[in-house]
PDB file of N, CA and C in Angstrom:
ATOM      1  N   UNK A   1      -3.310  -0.189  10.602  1.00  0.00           N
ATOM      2  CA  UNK A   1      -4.084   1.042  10.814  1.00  0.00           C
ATOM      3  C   UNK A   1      -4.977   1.321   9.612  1.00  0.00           C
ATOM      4  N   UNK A   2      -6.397   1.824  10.125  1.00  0.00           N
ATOM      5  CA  UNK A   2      -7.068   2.095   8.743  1.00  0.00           C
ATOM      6  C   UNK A   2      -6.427   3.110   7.757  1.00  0.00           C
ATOM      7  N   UNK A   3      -5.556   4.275   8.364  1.00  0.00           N
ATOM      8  CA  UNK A   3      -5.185   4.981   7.235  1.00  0.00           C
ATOM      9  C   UNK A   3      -4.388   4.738   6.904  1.00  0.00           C
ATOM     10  N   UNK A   4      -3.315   3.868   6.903  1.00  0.00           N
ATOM     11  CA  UNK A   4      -1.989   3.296   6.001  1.00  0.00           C
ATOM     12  C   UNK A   4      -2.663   2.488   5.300  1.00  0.00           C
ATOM     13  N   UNK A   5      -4.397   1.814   5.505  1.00  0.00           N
ATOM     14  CA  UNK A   5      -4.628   0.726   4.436  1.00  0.00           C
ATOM     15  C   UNK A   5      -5.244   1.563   3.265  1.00  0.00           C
ATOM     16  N   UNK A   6      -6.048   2.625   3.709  1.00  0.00           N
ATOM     17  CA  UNK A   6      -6.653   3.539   2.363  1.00  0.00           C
ATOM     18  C   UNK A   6      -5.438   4.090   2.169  1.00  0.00           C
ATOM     19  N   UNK A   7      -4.065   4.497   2.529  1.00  0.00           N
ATOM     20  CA  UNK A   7      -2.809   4.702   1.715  1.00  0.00           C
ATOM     21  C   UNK A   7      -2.644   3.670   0.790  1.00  0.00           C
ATOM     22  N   UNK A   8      -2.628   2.495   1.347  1.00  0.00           N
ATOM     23  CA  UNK A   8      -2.575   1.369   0.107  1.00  0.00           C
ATOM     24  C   UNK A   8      -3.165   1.269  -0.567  1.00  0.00           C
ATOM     25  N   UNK A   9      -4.753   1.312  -0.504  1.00  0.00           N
ATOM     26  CA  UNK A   9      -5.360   0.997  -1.257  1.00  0.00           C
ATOM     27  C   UNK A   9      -4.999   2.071  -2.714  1.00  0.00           C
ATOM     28  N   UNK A  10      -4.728   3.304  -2.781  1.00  0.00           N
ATOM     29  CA  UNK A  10      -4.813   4.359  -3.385  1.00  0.00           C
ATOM     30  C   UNK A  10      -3.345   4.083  -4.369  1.00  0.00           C
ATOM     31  N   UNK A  11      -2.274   3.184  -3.542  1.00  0.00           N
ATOM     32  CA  UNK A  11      -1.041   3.283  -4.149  1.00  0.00           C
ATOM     33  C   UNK A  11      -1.331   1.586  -4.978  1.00  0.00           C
ATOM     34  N   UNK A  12      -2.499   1.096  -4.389  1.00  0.00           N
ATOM     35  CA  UNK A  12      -2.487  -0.544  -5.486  1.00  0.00           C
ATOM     36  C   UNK A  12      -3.077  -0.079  -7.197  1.00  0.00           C
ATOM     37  N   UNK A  13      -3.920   0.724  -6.503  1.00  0.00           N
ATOM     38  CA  UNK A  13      -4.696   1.653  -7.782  1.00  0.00           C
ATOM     39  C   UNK A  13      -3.308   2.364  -8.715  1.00  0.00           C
ATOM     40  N   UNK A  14      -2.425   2.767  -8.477  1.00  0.00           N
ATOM     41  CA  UNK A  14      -1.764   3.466  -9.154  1.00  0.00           C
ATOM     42  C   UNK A  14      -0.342   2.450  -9.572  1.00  0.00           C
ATOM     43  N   UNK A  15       0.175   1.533  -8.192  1.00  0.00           N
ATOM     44  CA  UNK A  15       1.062   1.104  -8.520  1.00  0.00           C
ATOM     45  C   UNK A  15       1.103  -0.197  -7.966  1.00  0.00           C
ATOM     46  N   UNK A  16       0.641  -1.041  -8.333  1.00  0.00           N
ATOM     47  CA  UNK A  16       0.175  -2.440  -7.641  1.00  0.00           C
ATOM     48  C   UNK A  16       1.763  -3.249  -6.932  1.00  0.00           C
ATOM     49  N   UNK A  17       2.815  -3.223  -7.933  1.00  0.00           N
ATOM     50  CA  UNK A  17       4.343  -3.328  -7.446  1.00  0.00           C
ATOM     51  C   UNK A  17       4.702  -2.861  -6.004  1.00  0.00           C
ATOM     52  N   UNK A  18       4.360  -1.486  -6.190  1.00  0.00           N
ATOM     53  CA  UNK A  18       4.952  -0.019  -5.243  1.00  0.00           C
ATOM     54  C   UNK A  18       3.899  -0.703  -4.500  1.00  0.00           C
ATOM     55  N   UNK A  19       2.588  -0.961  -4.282  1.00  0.00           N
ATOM     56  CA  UNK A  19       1.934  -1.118  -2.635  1.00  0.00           C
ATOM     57  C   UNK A  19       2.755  -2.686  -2.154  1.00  0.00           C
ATOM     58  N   UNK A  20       2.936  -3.407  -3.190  1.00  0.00           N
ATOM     59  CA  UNK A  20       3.490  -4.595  -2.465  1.00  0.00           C
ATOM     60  C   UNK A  20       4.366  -4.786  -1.840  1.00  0.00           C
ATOM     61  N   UNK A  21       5.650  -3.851  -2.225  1.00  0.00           N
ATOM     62  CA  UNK A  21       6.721  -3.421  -1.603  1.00  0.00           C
ATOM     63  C   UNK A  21       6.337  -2.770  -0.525  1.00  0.00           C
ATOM     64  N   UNK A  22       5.519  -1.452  -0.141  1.00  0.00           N
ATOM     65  CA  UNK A  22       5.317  -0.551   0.812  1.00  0.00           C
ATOM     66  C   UNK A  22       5.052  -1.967   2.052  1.00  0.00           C
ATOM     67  N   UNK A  23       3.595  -2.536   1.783  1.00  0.00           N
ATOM     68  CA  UNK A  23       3.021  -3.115   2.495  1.00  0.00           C
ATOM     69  C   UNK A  23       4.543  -4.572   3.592  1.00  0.00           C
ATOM     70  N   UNK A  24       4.596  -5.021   2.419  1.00  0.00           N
ATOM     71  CA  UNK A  24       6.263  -6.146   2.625  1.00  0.00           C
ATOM     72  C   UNK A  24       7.159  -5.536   3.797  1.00  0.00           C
ATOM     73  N   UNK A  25       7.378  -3.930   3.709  1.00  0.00           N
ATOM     74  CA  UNK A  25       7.975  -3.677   4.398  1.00  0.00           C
ATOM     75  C   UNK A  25       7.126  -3.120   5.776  1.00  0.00           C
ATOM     76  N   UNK A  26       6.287  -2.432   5.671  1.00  0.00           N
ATOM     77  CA  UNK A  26       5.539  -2.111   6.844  1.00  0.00           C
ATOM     78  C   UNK A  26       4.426  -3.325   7.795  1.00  0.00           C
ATOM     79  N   UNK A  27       5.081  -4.463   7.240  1.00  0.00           N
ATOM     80  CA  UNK A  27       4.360  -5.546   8.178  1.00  0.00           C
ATOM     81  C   UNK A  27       5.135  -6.343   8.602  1.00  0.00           C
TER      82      UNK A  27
END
């Protein structure tokens, strides 16, 4: 979805770890 990816994008900016995890799990 586009807005879980500008969620990511916003959490790679802050926490590049924390989006990899988010993303790992939501795919």
């Amino acid at each position: 979805c586009p807005a879980n990816w500008a969620e990511g994008k916003e959490g790679m900016k802050a926490d590049p770890k924390g989006s990899l995890e988010y993303f790992s799990k939501h795919n």
